[in-house]
C-alpha atoms as a PDB file:
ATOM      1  CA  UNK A   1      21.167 -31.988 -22.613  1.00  0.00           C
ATOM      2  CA  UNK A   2      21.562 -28.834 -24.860  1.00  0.00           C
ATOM      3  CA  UNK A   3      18.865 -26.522 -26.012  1.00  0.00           C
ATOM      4  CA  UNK A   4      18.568 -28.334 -29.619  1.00  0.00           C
ATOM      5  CA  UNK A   5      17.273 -31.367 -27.717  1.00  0.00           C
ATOM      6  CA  UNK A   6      14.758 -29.527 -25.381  1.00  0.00           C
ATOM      7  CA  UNK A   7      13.324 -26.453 -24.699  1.00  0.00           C
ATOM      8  CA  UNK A   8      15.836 -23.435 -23.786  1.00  0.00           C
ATOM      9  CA  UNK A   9      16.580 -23.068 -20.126  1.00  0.00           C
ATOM     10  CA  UNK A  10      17.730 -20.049 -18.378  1.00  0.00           C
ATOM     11  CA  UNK A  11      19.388 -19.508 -14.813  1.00  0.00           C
ATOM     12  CA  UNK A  12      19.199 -16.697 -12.913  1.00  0.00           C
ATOM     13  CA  UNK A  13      21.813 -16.457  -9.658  1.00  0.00           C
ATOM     14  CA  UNK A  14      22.791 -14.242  -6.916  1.00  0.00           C
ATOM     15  CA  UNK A  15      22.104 -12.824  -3.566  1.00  0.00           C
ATOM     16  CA  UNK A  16      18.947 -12.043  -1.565  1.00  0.00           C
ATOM     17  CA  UNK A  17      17.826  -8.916  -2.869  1.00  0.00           C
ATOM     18  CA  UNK A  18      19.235  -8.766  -5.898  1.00  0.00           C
ATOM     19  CA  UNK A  19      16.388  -8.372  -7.512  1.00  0.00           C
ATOM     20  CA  UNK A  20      16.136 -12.341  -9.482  1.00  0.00           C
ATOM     21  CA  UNK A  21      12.668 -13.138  -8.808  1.00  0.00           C
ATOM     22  CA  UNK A  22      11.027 -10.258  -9.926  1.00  0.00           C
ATOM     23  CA  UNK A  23      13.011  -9.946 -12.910  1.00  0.00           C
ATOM     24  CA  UNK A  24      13.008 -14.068 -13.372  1.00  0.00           C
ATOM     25  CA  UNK A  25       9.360 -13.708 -13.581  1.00  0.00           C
ATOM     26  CA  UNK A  26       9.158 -10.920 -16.032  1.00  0.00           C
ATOM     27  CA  UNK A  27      11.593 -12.458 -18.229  1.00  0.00           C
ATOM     28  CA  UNK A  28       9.677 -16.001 -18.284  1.00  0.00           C
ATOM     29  CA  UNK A  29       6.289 -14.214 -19.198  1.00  0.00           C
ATOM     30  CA  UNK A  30       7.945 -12.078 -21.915  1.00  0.00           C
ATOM     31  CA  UNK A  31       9.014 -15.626 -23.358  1.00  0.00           C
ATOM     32  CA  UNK A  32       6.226 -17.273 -22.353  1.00  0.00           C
ATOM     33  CA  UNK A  33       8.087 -19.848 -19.982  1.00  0.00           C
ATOM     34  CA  UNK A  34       7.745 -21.457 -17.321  1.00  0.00           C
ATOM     35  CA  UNK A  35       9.010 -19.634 -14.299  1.00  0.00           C
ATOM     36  CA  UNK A  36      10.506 -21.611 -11.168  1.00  0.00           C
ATOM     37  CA  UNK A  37      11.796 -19.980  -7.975  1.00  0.00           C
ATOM     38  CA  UNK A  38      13.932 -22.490  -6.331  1.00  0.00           C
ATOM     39  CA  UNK A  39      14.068 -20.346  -3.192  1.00  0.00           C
ATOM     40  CA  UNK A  40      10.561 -20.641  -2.936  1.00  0.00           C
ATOM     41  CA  UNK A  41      10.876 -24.351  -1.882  1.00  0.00           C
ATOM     42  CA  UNK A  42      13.270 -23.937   0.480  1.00  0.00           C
ATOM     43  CA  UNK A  43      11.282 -21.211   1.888  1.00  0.00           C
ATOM     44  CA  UNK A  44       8.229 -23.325   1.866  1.00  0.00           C
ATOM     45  CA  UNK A  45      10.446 -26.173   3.859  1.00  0.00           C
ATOM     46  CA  UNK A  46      11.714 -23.150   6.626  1.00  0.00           C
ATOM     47  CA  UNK A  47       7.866 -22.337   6.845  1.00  0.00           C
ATOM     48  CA  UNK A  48       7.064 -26.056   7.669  1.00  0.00           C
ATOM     49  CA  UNK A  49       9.855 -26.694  10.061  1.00  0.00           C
ATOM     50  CA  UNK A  50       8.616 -23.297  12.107  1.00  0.00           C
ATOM     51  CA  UNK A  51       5.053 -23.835  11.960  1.00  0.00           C
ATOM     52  CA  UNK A  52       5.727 -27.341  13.499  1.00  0.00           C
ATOM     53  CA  UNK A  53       8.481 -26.665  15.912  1.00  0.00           C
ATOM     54  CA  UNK A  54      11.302 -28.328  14.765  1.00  0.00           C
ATOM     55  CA  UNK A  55      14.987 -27.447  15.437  1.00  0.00           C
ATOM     56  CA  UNK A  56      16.421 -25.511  12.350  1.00  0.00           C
ATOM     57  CA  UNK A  57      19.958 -26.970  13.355  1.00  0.00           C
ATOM     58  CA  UNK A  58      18.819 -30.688  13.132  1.00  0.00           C
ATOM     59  CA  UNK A  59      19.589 -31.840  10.099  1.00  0.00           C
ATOM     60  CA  UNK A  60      17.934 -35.303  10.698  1.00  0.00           C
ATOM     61  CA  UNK A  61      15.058 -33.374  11.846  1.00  0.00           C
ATOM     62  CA  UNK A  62      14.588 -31.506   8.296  1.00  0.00           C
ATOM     63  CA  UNK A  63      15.403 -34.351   6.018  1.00  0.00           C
ATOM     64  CA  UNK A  64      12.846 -36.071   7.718  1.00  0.00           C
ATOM     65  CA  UNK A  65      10.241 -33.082   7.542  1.00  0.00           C
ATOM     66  CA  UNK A  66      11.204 -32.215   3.636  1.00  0.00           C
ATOM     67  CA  UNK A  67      10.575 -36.512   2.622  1.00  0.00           C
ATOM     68  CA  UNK A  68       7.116 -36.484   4.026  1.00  0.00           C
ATOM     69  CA  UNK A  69       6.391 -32.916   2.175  1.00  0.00           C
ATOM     70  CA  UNK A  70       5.138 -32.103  -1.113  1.00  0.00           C
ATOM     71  CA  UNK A  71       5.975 -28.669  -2.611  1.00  0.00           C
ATOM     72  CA  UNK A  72       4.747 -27.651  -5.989  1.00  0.00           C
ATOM     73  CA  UNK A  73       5.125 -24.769  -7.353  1.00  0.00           C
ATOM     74  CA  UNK A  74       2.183 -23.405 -10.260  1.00  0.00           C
ATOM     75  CA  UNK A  75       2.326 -21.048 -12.825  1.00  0.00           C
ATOM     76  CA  UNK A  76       3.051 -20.625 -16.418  1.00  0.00           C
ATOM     77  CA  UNK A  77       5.224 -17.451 -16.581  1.00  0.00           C
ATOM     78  CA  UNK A  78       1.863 -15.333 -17.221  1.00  0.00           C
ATOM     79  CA  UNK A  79       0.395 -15.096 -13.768  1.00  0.00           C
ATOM     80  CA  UNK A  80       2.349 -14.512 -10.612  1.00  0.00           C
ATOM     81  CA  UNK A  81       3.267 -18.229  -9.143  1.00  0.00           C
ATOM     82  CA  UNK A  82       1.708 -19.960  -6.711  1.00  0.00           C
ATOM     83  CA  UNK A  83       3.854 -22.342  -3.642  1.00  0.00           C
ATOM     84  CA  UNK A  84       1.818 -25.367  -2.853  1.00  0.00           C
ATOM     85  CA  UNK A  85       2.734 -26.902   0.809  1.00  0.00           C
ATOM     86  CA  UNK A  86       1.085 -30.311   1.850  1.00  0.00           C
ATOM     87  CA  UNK A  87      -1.856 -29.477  -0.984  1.00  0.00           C
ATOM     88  CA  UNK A  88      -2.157 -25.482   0.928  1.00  0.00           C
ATOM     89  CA  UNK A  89      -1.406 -22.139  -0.675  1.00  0.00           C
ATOM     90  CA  UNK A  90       1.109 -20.805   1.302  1.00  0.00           C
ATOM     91  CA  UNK A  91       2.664 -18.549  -1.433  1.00  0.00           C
ATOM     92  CA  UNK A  92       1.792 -15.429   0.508  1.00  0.00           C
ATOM     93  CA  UNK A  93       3.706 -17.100   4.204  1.00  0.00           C
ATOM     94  CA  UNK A  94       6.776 -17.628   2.286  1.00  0.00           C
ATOM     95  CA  UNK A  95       8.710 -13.755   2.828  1.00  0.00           C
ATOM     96  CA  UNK A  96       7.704 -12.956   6.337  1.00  0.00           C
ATOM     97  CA  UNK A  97      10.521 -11.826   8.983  1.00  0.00           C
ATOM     98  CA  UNK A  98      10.796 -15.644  10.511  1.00  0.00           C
ATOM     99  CA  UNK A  99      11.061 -17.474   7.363  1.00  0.00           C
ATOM    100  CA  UNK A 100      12.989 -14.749   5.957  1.00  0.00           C
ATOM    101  CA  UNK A 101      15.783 -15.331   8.950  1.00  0.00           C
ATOM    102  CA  UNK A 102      15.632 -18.952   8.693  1.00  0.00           C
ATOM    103  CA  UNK A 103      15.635 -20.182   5.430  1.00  0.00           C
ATOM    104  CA  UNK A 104      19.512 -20.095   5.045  1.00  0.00           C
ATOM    105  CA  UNK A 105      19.998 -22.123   7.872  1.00  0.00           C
ATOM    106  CA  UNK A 106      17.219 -24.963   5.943  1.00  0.00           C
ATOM    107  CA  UNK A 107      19.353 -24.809   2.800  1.00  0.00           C
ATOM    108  CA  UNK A 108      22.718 -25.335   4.155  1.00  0.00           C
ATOM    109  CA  UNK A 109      22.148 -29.024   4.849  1.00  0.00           C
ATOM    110  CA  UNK A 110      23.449 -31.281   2.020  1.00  0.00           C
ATOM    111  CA  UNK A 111      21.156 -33.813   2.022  1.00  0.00           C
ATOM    112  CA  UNK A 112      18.155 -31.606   1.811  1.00  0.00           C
ATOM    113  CA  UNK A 113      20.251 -29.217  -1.363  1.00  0.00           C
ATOM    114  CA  UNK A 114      20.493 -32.999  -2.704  1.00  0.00           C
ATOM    115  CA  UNK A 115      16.964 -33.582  -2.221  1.00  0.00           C
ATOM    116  CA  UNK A 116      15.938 -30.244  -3.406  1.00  0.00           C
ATOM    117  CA  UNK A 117      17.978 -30.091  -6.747  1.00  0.00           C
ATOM    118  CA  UNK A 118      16.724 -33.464  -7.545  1.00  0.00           C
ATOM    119  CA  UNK A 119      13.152 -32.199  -7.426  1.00  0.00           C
ATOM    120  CA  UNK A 120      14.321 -28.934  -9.468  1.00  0.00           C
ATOM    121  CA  UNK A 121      16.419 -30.563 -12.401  1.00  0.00           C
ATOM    122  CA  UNK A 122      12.905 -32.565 -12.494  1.00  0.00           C
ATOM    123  CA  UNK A 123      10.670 -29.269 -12.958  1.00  0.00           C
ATOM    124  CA  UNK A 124      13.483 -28.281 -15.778  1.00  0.00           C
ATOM    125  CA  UNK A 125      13.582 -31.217 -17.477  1.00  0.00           C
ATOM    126  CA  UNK A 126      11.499 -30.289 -20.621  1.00  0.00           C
ATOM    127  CA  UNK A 127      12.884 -26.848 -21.270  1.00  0.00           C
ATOM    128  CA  UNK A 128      11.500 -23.494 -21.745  1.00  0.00           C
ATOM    129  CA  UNK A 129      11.856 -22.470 -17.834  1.00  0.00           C
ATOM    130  CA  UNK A 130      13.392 -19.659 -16.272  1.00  0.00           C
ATOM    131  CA  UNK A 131      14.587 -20.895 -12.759  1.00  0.00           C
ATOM    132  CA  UNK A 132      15.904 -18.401 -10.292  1.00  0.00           C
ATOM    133  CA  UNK A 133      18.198 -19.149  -7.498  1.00  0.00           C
ATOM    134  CA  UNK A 134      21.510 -19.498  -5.523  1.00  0.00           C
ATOM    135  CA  UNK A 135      23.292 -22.035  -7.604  1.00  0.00           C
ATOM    136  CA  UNK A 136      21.200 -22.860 -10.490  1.00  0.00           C
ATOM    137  CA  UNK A 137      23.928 -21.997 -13.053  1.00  0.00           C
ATOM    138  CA  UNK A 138      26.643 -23.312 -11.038  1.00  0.00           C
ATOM    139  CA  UNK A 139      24.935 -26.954  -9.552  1.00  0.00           C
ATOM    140  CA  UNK A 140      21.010 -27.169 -10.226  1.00  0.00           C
ATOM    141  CA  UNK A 141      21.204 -26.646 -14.045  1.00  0.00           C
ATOM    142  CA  UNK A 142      25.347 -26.239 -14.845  1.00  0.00           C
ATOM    143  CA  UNK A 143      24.625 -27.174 -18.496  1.00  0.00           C
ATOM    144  CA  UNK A 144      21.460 -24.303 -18.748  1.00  0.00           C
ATOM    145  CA  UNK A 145      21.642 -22.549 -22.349  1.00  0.00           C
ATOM    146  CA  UNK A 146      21.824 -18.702 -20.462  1.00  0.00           C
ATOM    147  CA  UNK A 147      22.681 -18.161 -17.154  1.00  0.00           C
ATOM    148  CA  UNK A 148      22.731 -14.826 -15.221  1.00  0.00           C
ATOM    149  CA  UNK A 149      23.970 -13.253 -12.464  1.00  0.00           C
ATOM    150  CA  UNK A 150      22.552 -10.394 -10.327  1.00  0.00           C
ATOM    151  CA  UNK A 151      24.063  -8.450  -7.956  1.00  0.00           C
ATOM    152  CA  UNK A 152      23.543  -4.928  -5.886  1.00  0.00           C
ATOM    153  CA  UNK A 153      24.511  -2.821  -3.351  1.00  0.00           C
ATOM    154  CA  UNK A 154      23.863  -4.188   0.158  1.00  0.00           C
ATOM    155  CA  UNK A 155      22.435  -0.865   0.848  1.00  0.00           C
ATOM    156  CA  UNK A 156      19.961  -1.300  -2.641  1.00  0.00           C
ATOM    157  CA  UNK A 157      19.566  -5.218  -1.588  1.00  0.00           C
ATOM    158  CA  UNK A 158      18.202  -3.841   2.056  1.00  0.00           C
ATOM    159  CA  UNK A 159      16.452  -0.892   0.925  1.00  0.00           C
ATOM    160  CA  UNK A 160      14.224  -3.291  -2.063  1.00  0.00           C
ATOM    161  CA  UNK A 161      13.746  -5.838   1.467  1.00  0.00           C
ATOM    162  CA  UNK A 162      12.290  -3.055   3.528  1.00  0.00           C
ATOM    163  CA  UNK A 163      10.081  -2.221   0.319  1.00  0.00           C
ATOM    164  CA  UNK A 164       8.887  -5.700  -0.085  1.00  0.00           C
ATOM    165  CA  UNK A 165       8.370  -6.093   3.821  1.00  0.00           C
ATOM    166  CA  UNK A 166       6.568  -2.709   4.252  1.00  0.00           C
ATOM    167  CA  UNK A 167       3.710  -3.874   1.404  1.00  0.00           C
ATOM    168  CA  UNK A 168       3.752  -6.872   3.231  1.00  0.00           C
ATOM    169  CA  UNK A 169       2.200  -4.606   7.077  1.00  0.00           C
ATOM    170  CA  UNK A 170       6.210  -5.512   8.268  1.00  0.00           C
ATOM    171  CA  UNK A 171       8.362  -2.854   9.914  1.00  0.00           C
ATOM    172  CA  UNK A 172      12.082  -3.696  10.610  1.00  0.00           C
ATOM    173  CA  UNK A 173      14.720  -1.478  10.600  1.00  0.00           C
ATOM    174  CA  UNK A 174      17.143  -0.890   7.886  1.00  0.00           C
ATOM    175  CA  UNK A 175      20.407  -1.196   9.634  1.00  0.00           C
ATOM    176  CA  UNK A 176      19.015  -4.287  11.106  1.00  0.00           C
ATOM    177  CA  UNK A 177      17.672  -5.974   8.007  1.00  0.00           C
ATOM    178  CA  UNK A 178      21.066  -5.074   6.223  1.00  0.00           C
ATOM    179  CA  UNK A 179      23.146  -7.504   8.501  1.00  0.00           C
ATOM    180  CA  UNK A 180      20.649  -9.450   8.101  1.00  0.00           C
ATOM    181  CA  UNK A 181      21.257  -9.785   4.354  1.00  0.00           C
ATOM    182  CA  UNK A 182      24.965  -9.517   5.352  1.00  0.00           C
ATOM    183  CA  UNK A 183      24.603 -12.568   7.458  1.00  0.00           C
ATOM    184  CA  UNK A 184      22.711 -14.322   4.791  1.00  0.00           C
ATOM    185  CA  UNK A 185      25.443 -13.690   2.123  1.00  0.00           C
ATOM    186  CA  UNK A 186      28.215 -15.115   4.704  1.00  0.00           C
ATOM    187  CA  UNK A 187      25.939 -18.472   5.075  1.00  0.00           C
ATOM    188  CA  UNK A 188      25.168 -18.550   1.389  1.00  0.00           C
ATOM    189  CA  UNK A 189      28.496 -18.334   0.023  1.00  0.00           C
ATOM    190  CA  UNK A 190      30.138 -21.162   2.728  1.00  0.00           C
ATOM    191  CA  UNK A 191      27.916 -23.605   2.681  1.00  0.00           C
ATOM    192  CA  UNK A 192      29.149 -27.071   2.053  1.00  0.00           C
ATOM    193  CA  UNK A 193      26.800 -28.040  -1.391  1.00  0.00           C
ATOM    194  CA  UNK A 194      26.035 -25.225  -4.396  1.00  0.00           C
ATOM    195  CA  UNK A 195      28.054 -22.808  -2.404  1.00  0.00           C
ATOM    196  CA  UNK A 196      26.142 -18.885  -4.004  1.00  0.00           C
ATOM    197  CA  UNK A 197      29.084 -17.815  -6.465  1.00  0.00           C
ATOM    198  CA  UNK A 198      28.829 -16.413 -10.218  1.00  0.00           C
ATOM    199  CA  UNK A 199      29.080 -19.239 -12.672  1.00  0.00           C
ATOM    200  CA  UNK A 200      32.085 -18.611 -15.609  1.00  0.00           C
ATOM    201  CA  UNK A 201      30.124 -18.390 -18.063  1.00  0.00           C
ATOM    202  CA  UNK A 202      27.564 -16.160 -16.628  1.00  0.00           C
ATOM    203  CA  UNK A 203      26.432 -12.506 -17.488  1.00  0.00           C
ATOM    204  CA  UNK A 204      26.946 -10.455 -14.441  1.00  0.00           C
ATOM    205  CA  UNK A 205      24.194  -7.873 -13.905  1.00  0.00           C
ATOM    206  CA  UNK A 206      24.673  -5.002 -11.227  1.00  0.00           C
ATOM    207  CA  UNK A 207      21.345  -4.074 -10.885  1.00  0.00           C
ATOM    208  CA  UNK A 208      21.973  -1.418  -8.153  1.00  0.00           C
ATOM    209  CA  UNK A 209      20.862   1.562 -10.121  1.00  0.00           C
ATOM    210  CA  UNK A 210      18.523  -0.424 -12.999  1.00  0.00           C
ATOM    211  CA  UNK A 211      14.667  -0.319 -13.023  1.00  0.00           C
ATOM    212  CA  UNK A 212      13.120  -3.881 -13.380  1.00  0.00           C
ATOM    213  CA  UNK A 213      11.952  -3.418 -17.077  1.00  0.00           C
ATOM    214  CA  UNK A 214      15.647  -2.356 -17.833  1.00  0.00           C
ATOM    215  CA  UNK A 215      16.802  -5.236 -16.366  1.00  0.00           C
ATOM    216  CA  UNK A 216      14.605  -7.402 -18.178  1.00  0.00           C
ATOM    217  CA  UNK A 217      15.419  -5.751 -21.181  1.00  0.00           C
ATOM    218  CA  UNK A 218      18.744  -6.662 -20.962  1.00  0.00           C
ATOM    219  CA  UNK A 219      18.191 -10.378 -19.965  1.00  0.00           C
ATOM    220  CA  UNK A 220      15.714 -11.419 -23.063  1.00  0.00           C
ATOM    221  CA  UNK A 221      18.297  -9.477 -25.470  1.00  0.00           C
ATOM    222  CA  UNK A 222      20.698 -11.404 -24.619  1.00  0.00           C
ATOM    223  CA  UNK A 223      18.508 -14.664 -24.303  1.00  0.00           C
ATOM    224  CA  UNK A 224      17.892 -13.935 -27.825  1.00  0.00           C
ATOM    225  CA  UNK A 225      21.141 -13.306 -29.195  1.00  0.00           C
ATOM    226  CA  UNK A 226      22.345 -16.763 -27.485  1.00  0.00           C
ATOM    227  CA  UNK A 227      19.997 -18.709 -28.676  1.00  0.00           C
ATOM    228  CA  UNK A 228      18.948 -18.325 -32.187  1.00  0.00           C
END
C-alpha cells in the first residue's frame, strides 16, 4: 500500500549509534506521528531471555520465550515512548551493558525476525509512523513512502554510547565499547533474515559531525518534499 491509501510512513535504518532513535523520535513529534522503535522489541525480548536464564544461542529456547510475550510499545510521537513487557514498564531496562551485548545475538534468529516483523508491519499498518530500525526500509516496511539511512563514525557511534551509558550511572571503556559496536555491525550485517544494509532508494545521512536538530531538519524537509 502507497501513501494515497494510508497514512505516510517513514523508515529510518542503520547502525547502533547512529543516532536513529533520537532523531526518529524528533522527527515523528515534529509531524505528529506515531513513533516505533523496532529495536526496542528486540531489546525487550534480550531483557526477558536474561532475566529468566535462558540460553541466547537456543533458538527454540527464544521462539518459545518471544510466543508467550507481549511487547507493546506506547506513545504518540509527543512524549518519549514507553516498552511494555508482560503488562511491566521496562522502557528504562532496555540500554543497559547486558542487554546492550546481547540483543544482536536475539535478532539473528529467523523465526523470531519473522515473528517480530509480523508484529511491526501490524503497528504500521494505518500510516503516519516513523519506525526506526535495522531493516525497516529494506524488509519490515520495503514499500514505506521515505526511508533513511544513518550512518557515523565508529569513533562518533562509541563516543554518543558512552554518553548515553554515562547518564545512565554506566562506566565502560571506550576502546572496549567500540568493538563492541564493531562486533555488533559484523552480526548485523550477516545475519541470515533483514541482513542491516542501506535500502536503494534511501537518503543516506552521515551524521558524524550533525547536531540532532540538524539532522532532523534535514529528514522532515525532505519528508515534505516527497510527499506532497
Amino acid at each position: 500500500m502507497r501513501g494515497r491509501e494510508r497514512g505516510p510512513v517513514v523508515a529510518v535504518d542503520g547502525p547502533a549509534g547512529a543516532g536513529k532513535s533520537t532523531v526518529a523520535r524528533k522527527m515523528a513529534e515534529r509531524l505528529g506521528f506515531l513513533y516505533l522503535d523496532s529495536g526496542a522489541m528486540y531489546r525487550a525480548l534480550a531483557l526477558k531471555a536474561l532475566q529468566h536464564g535462558i540460553d541466547l544461542r537456543d533458538e527454540s529456547q527464544i521462539v518459545d520465550l518471544l510466543r508467550s510475550s507481549q511487547i507493546d510499545l506506547v506513545g504518540n510521537g509527543r512524549h518519549q515512548p514507553t516498552v511494555w513487557l508482560d503488562g511491566e514498564d521496562v522502557t528504562h531496562l532496555l540500554r543497559t551493558p547486558e542487554v546492550n551485548a546481547s540483543v544482536s545475538l536475539v535478532a539473528g534468529f529467523p523465526l523470531i525476525r519473522e515473528e517480530m516483523v509480523r508484529r511491526q508491519r501490524v503497528l504500521a499498518c494505518a500510516g503516519r509512523v516513523v519506525m526506526d530500525g535495522r531493516d525497516i526500509g529494506t524488509y519490515v516496511l520495503p514499500d514505506a513512502d521515505v526511508k533513511f539511512y544513518l550512518t557515523a563514525s565508529l569513533e562518533a557511534r562509541a563516543k554518543r554510547r558512552l554518553n548515553d551509558l554515562k547518564a545512565m550511572g554506566f562506566h565502560l571503556d571506550l576502546e572496549v565499547l567500540g568493538e563492541e559496536i564493531r562486533h555488533r555491525d559484523a552480526l548485523d550485517a550477516s545475519r541470515e533474515v533483514g541482513p542491516l544494509r542501506q535500502a536503494e532508494d534511501a537518503i543516506l545521512i552521515d551524521t558524524t559531525d550533525m547536531e540532532v536538530d540538524c539532522v532532523v531538519e534535514m529528514m522532515v524537509d525532505n519528508f515534505r518534499r516527497r510527499v506532497s
